[in-house]
PDB file of N, CA and C in Angstrom:
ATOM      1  N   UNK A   1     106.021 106.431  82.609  1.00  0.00           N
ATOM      2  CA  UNK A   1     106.437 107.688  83.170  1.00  0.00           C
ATOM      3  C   UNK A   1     105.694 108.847  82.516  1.00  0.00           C
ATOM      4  N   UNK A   2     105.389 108.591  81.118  1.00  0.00           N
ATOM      5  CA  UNK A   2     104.543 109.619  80.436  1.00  0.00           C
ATOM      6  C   UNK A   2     103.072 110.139  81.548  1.00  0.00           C
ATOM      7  N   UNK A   3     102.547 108.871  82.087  1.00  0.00           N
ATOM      8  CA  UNK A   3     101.627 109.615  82.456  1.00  0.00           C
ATOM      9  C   UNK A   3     101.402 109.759  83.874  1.00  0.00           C
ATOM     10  N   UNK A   4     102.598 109.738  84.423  1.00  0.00           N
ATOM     11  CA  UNK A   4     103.062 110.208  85.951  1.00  0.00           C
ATOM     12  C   UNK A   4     103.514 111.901  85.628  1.00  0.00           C
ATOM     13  N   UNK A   5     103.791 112.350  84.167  1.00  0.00           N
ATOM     14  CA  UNK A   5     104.500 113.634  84.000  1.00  0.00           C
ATOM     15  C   UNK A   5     103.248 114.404  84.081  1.00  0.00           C
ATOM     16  N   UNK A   6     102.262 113.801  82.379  1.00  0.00           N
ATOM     17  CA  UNK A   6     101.608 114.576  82.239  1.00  0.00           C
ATOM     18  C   UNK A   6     100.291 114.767  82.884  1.00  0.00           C
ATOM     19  N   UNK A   7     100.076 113.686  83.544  1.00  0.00           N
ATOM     20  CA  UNK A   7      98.900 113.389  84.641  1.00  0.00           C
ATOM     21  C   UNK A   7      97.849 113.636  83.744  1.00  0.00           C
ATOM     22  N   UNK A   8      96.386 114.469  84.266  1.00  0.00           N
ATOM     23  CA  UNK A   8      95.260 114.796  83.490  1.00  0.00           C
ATOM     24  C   UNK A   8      95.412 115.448  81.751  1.00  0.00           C
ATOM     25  N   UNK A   9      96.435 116.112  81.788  1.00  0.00           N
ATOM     26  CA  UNK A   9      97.043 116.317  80.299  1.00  0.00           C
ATOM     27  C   UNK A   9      96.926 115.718  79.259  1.00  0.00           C
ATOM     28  N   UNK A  10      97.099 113.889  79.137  1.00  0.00           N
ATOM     29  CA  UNK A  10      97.306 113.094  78.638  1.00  0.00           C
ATOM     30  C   UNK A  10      96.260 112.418  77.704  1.00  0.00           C
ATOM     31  N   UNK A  11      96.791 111.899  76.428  1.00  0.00           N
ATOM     32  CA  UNK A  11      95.206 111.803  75.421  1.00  0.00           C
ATOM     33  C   UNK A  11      94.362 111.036  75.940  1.00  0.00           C
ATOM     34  N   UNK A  12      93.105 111.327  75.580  1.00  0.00           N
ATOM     35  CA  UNK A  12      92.174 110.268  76.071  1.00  0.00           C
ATOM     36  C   UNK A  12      92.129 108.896  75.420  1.00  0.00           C
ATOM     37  N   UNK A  13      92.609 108.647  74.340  1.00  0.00           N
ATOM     38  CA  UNK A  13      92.687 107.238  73.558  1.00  0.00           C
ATOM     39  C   UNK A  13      94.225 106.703  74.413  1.00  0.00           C
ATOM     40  N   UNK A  14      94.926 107.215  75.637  1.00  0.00           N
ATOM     41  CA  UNK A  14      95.693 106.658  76.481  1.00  0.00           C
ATOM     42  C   UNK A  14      95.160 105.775  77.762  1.00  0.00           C
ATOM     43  N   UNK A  15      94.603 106.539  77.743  1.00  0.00           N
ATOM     44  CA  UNK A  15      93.244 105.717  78.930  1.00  0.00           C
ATOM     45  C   UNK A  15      93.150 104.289  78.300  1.00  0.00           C
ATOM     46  N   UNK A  16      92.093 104.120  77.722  1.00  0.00           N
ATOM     47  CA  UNK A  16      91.929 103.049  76.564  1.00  0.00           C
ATOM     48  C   UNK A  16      92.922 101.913  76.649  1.00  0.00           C
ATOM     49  N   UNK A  17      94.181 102.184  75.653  1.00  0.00           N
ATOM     50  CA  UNK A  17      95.520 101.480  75.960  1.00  0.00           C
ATOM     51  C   UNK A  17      96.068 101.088  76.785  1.00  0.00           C
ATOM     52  N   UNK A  18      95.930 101.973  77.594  1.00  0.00           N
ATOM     53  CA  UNK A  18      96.815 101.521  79.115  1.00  0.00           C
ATOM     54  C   UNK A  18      96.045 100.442  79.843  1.00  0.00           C
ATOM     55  N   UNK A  19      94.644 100.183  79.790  1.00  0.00           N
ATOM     56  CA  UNK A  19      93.749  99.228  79.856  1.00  0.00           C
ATOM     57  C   UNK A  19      93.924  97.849  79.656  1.00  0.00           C
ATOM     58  N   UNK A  20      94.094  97.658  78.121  1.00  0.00           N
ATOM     59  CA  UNK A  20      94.814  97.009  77.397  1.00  0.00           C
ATOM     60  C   UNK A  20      95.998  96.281  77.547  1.00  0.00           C
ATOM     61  N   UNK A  21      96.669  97.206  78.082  1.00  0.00           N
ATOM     62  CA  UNK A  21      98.404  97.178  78.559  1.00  0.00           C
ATOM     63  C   UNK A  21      98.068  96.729  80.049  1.00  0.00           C
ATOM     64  N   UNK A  22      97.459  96.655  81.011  1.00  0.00           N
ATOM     65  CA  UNK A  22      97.797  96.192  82.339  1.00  0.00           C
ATOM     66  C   UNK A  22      97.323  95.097  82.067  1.00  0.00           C
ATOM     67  N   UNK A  23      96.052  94.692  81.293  1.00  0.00           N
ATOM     68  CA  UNK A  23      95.614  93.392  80.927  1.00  0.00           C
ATOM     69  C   UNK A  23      96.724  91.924  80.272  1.00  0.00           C
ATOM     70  N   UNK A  24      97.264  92.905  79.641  1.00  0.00           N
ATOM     71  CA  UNK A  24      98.893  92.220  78.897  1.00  0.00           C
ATOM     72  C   UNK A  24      99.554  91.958  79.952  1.00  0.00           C
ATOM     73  N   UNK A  25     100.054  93.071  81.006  1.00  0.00           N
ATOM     74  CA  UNK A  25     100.900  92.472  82.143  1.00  0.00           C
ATOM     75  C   UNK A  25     100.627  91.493  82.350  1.00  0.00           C
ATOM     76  N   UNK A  26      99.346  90.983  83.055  1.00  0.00           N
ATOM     77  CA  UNK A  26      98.761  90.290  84.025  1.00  0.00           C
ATOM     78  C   UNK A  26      98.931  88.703  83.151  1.00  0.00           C
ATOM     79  N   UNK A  27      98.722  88.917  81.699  1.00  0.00           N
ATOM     80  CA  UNK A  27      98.882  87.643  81.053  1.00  0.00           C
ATOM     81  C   UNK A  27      99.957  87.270  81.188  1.00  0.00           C
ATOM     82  N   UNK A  28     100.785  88.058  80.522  1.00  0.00           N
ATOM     83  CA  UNK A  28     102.916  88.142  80.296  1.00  0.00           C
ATOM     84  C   UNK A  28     103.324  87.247  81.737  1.00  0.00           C
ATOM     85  N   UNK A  29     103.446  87.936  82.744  1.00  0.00           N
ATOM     86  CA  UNK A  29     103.505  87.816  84.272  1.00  0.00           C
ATOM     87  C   UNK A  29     103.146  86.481  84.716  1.00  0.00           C
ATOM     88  N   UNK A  30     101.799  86.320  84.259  1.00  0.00           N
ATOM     89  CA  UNK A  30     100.665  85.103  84.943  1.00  0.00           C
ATOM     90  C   UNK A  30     101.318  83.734  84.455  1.00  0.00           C
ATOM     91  N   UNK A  31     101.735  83.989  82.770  1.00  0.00           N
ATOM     92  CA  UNK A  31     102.226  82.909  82.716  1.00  0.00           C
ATOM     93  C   UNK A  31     103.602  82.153  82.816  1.00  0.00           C
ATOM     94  N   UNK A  32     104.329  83.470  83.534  1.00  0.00           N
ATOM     95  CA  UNK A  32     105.912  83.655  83.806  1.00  0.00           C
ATOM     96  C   UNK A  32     105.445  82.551  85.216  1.00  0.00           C
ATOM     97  N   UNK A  33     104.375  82.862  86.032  1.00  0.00           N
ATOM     98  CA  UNK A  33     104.146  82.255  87.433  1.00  0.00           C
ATOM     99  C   UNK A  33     104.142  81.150  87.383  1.00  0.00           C
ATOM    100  N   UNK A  34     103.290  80.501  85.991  1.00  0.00           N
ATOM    101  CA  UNK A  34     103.161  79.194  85.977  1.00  0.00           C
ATOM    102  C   UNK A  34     104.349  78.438  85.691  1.00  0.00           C
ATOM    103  N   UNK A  35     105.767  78.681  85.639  1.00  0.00           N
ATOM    104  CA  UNK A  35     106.648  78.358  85.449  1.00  0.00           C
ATOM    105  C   UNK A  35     107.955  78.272  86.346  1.00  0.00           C
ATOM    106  N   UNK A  36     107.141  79.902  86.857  1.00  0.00           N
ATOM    107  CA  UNK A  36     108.357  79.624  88.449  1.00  0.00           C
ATOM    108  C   UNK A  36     107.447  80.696  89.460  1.00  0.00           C
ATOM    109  N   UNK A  37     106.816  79.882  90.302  1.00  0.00           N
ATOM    110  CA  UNK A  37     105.913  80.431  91.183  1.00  0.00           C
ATOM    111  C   UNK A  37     106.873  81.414  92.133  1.00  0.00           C
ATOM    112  N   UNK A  38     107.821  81.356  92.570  1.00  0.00           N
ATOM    113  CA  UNK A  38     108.421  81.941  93.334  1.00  0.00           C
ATOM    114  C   UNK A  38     109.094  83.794  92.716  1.00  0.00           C
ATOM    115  N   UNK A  39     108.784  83.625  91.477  1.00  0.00           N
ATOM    116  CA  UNK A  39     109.533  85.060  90.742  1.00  0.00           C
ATOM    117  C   UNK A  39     109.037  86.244  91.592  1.00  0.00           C
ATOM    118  N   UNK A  40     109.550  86.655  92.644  1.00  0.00           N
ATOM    119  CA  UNK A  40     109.112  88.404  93.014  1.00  0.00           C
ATOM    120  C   UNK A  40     108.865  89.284  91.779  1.00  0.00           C
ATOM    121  N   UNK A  41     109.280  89.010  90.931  1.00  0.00           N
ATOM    122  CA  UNK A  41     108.894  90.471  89.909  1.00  0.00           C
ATOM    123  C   UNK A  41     107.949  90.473  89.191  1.00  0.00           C
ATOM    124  N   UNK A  42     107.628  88.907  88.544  1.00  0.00           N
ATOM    125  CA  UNK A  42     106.438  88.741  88.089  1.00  0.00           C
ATOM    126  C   UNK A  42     104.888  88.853  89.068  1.00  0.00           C
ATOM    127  N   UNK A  43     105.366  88.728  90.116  1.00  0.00           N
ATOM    128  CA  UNK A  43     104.492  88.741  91.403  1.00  0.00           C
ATOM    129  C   UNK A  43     104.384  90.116  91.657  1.00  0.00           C
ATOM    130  N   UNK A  44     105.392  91.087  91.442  1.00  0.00           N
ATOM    131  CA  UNK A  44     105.218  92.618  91.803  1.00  0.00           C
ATOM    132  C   UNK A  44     104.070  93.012  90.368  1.00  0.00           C
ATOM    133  N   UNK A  45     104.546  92.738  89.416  1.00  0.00           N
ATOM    134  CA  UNK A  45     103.635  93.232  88.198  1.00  0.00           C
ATOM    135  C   UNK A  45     102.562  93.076  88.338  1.00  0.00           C
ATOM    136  N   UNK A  46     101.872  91.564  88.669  1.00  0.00           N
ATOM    137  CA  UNK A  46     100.595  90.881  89.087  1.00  0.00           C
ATOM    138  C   UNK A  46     100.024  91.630  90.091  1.00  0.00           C
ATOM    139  N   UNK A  47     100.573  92.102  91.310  1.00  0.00           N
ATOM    140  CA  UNK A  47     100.021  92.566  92.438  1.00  0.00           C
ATOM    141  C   UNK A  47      99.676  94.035  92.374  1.00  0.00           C
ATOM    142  N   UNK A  48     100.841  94.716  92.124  1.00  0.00           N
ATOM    143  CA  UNK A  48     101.048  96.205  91.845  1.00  0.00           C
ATOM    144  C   UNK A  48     101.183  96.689  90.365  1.00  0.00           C
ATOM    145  N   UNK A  49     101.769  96.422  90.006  1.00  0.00           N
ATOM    146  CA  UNK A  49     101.811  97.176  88.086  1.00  0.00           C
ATOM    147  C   UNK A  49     100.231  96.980  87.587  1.00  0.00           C
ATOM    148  N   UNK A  50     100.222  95.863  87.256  1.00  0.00           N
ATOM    149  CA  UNK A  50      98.780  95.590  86.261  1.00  0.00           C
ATOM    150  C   UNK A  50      97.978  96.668  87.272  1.00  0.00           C
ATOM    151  N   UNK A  51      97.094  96.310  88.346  1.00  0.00           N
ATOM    152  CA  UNK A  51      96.263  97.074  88.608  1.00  0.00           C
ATOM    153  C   UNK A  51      96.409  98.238  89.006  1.00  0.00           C
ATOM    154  N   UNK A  52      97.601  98.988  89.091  1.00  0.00           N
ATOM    155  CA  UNK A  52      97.100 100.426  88.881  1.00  0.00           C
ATOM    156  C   UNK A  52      97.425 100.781  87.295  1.00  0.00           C
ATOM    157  N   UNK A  53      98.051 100.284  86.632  1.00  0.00           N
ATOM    158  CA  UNK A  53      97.763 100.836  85.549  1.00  0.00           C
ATOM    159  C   UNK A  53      96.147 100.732  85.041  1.00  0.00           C
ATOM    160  N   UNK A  54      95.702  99.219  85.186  1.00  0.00           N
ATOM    161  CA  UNK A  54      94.507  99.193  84.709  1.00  0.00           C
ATOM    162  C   UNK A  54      93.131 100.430  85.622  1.00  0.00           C
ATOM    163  N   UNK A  55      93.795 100.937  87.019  1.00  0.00           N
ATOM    164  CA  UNK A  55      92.845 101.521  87.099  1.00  0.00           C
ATOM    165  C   UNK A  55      93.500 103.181  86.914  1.00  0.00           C
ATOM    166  N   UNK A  56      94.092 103.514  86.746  1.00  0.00           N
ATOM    167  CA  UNK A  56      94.385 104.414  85.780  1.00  0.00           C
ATOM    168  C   UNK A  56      93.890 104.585  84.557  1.00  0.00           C
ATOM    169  N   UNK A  57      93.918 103.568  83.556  1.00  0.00           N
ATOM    170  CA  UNK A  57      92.417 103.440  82.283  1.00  0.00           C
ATOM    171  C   UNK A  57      91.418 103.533  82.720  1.00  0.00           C
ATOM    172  N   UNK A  58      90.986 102.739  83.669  1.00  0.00           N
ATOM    173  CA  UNK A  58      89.602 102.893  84.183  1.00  0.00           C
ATOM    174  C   UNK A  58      89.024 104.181  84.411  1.00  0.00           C
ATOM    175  N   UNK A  59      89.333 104.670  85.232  1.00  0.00           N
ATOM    176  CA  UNK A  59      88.756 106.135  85.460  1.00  0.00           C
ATOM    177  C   UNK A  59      89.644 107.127  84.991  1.00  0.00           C
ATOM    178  N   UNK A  60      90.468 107.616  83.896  1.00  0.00           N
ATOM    179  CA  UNK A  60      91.088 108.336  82.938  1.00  0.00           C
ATOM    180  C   UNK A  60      91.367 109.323  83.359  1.00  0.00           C
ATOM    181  N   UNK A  61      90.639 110.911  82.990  1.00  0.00           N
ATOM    182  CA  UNK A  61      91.443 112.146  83.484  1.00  0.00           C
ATOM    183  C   UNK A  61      91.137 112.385  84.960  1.00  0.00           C
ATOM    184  N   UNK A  62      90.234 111.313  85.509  1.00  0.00           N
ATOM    185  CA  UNK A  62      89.624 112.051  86.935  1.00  0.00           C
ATOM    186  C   UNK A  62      90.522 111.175  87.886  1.00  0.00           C
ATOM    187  N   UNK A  63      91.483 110.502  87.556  1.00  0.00           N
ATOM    188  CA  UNK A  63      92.110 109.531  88.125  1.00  0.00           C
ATOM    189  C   UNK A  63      92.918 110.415  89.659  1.00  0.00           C
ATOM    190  N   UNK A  64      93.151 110.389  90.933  1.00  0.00           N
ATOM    191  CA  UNK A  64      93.848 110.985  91.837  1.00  0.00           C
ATOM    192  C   UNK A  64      95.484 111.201  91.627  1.00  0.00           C
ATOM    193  N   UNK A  65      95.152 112.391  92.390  1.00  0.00           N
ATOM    194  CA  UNK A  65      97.191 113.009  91.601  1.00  0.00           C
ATOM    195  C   UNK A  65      98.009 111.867  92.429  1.00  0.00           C
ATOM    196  N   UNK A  66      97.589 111.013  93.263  1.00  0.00           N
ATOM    197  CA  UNK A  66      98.357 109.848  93.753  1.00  0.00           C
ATOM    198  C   UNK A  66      98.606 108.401  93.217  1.00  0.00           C
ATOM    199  N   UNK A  67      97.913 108.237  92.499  1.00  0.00           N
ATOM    200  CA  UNK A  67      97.876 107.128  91.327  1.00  0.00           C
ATOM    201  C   UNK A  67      98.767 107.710  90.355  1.00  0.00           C
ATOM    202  N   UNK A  68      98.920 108.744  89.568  1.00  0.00           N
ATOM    203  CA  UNK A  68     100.097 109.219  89.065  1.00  0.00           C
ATOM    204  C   UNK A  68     101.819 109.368  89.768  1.00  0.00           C
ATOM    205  N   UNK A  69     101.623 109.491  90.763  1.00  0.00           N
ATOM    206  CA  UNK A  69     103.129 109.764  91.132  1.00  0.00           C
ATOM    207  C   UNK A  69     103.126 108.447  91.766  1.00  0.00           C
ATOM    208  N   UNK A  70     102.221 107.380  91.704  1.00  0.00           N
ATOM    209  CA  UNK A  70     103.539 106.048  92.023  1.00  0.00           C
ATOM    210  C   UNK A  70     103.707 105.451  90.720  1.00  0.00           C
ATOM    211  N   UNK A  71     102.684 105.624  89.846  1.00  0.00           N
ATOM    212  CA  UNK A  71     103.027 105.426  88.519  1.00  0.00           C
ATOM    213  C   UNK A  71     104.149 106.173  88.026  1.00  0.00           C
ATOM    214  N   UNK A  72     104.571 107.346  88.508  1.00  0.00           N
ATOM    215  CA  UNK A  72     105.954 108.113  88.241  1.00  0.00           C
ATOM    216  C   UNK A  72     106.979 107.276  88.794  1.00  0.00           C
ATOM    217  N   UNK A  73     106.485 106.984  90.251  1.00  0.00           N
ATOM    218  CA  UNK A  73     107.696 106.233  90.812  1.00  0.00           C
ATOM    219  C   UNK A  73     107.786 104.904  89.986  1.00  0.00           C
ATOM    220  N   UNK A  74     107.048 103.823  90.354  1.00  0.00           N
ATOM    221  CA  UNK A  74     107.261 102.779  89.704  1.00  0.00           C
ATOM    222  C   UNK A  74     108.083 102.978  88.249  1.00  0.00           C
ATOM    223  N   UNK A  75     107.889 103.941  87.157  1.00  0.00           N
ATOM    224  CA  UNK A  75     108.929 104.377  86.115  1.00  0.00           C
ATOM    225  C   UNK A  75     110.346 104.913  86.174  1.00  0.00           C
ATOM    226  N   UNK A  76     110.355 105.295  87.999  1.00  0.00           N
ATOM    227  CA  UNK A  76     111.739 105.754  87.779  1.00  0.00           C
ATOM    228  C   UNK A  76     112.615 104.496  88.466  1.00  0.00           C
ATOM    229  N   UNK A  77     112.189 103.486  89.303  1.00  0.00           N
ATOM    230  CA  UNK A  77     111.952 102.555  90.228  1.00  0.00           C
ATOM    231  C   UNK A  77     112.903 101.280  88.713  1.00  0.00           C
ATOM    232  N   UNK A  78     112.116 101.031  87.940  1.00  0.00           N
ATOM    233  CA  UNK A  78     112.131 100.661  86.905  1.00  0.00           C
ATOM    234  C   UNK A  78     113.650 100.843  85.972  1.00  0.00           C
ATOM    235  N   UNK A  79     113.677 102.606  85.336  1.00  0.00           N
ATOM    236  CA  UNK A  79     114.750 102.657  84.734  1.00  0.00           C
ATOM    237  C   UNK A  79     116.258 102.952  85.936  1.00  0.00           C
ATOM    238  N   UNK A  80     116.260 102.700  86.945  1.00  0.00           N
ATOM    239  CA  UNK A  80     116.924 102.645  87.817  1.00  0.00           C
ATOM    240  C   UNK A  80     117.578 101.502  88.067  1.00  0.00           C
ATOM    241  N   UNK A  81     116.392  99.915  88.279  1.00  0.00           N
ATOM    242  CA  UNK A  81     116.839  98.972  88.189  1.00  0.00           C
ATOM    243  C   UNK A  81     117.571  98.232  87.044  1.00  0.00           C
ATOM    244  N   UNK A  82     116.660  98.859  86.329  1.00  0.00           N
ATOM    245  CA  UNK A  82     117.260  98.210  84.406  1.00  0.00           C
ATOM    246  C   UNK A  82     118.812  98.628  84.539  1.00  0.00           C
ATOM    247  N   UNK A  83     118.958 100.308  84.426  1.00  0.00           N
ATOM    248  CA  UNK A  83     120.415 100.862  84.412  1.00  0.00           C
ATOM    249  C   UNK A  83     121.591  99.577  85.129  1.00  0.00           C
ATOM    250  N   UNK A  84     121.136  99.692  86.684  1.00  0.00           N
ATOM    251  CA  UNK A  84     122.051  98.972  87.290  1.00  0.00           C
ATOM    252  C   UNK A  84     122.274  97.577  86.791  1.00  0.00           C
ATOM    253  N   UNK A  85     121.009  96.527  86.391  1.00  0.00           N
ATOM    254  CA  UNK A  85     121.175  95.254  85.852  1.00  0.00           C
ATOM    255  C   UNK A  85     122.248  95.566  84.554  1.00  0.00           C
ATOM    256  N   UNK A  86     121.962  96.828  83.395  1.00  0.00           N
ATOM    257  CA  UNK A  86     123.264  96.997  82.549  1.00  0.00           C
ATOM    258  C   UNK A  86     124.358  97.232  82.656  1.00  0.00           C
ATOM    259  N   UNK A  87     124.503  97.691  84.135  1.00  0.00           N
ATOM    260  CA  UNK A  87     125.988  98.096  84.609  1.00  0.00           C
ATOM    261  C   UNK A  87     126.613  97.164  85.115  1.00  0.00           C
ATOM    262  N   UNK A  88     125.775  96.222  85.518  1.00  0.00           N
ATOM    263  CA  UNK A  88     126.846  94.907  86.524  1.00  0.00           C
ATOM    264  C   UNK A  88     126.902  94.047  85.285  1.00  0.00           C
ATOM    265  N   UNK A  89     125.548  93.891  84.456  1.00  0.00           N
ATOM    266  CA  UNK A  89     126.015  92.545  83.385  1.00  0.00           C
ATOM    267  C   UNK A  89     125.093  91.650  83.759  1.00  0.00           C
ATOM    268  N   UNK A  90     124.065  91.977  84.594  1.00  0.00           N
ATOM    269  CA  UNK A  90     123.426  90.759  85.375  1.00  0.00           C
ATOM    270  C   UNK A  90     121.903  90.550  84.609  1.00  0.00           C
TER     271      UNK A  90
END
């Protein structure tokens, strides 16, 4: 969500990381698949998360103000679902 707020604002050694970090998804995720091919969420990360974050690193402050606000969404998308999974217990 940090960098759905601050968009072009944001340090340049974030770029970098976040690189890093979609690369991690894709492992985390990839090998969640090999275990239960059918997981939608690990399949959402794989499809959608990893690569826009990773191309969000990729091209850094010049990145489009639309790659930020689903990266906003996907963060609010996120602590929305978490909340509710803590509220039911599930």
């Amino acid at each position: 969500m940090y960098l759905g707020v601050r968009k072009n604002a944001a340090p340049t050694w974030l770029y970098t990381a976040i690189i890093f970090l979609g690369i991690a998804i894709i492992i985390a995720h990839g090998l969640k698949l090999l275990k239960n091919r059918y997981s939608l969420v690990s399949w959402f990360h794989v499809l959608i998360v990893a690569p826009l974050v990773i191309y969000i690193g990729r091209t850094g402050p010049k990145t489009p103000d639309i790659a930020y606000n689903l990266i906003l969404l996907e963060g609010i998308m996120a602590i929305g679902y978490h909340s509710y999974a803590l509220y039911t217990g599930t």
